[in-house]
N, C-alpha and C. Protein backbone atom coordinates (compact mmCIF):
# COMPACT_ATOMS: atom_id res chain seq x y z
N UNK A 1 -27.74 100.29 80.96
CA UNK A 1 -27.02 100.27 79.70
C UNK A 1 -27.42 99.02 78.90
N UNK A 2 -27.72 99.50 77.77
CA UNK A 2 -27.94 98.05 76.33
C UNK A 2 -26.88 97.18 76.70
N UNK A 3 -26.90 95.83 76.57
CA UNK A 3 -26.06 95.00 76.45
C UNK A 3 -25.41 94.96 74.85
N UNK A 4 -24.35 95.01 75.03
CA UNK A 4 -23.74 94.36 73.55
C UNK A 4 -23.74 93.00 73.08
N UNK A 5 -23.66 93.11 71.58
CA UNK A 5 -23.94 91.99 70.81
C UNK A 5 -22.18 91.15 71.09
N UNK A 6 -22.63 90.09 71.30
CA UNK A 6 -21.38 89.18 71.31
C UNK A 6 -19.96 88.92 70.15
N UNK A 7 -20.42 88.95 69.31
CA UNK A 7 -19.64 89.83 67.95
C UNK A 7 -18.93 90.58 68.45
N UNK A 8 -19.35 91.99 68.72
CA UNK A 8 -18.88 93.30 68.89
C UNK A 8 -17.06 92.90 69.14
N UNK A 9 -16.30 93.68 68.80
CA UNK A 9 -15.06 93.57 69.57
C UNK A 9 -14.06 92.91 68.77
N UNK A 10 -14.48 92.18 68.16
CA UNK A 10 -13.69 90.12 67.75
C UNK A 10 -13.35 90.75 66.36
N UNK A 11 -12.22 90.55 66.03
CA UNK A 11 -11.83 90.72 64.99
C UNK A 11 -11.84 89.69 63.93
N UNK A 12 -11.82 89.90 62.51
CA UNK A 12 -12.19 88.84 62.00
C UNK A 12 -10.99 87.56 61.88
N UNK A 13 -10.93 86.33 61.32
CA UNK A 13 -10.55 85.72 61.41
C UNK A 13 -9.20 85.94 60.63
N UNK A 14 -7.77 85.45 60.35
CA UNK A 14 -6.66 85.63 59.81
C UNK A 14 -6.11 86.80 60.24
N UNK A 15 -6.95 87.68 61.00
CA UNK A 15 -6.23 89.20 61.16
C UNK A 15 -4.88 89.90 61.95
N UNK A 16 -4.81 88.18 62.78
CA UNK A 16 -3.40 88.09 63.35
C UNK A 16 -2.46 87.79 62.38
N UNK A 17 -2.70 87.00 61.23
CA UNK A 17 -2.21 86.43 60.70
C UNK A 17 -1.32 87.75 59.38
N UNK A 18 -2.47 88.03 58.66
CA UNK A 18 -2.08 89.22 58.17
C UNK A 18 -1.25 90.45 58.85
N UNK A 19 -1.54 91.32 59.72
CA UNK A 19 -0.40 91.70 60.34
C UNK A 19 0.74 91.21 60.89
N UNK A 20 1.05 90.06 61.27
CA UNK A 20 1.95 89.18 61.24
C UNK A 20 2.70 89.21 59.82
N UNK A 21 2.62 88.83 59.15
CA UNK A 21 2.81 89.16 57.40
C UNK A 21 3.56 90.34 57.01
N UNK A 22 2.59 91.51 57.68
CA UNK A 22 3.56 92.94 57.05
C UNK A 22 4.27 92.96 58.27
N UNK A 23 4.49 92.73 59.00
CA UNK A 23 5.38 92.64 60.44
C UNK A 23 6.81 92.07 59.76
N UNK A 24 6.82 90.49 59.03
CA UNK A 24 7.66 90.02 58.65
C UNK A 24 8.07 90.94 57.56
N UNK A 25 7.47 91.27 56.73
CA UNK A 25 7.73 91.91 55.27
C UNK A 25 8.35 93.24 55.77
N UNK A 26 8.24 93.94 56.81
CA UNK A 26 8.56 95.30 56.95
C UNK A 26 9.98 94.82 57.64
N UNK A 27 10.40 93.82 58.48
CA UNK A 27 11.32 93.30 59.12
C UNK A 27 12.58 93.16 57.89
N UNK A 28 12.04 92.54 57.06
CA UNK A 28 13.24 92.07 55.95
C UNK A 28 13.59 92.70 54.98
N UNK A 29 12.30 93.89 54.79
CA UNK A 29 13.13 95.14 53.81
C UNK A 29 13.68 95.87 54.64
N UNK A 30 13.87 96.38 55.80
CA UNK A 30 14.53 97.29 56.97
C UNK A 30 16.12 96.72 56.99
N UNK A 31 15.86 94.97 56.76
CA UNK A 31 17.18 94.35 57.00
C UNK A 31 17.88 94.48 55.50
N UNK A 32 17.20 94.18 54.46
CA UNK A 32 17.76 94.30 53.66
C UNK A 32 18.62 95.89 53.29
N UNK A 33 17.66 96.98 53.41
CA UNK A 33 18.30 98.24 53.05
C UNK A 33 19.51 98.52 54.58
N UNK A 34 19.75 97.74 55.28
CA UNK A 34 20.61 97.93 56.23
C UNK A 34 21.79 97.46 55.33
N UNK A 35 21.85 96.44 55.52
CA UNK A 35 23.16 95.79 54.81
C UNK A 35 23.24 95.57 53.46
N UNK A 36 22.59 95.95 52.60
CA UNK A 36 22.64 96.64 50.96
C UNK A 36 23.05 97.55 50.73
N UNK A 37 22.52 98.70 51.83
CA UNK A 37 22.95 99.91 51.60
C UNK A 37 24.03 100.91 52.39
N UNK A 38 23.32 100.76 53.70
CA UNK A 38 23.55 101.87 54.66
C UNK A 38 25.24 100.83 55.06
N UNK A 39 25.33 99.28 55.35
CA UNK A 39 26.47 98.84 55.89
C UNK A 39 27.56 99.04 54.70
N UNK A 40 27.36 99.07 53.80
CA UNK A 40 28.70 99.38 52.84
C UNK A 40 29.31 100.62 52.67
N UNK A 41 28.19 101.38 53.00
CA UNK A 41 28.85 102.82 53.55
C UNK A 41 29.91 102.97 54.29
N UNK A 42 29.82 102.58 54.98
CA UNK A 42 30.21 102.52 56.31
C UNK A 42 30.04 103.36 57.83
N UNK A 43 31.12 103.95 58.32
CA UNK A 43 30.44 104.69 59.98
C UNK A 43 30.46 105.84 59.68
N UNK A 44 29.08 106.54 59.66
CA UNK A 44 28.89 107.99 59.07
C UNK A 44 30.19 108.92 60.18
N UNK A 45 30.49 109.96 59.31
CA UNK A 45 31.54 110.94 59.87
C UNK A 45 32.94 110.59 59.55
N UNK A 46 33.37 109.63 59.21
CA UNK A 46 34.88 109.06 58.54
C UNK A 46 34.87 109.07 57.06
């Protein structure tokens, strides 16, 4: 078998960083439409 190029695999640089990012961003609109929306409702079925 060819050996692979050392590159191969490695993602580029910041790319933890960036998903990290929408990780946070998806975290705090989930929180926000919790208790903006859905908690003032209150307990579905009453």
């Amino acid at each position: 078998m060819a050996e692979l190029p050392p590159e191969l695999g490695k993602h580029p640089r910041g790319t933890l960083a960036v998903v990290g990012l929408y990780g946070v961003i998806f975290i705090l609109a989930w929180l926000a439409f919790f208790f903006f929306v859905y908690a003032p409702r209150g307990v579905v079925g009453r």
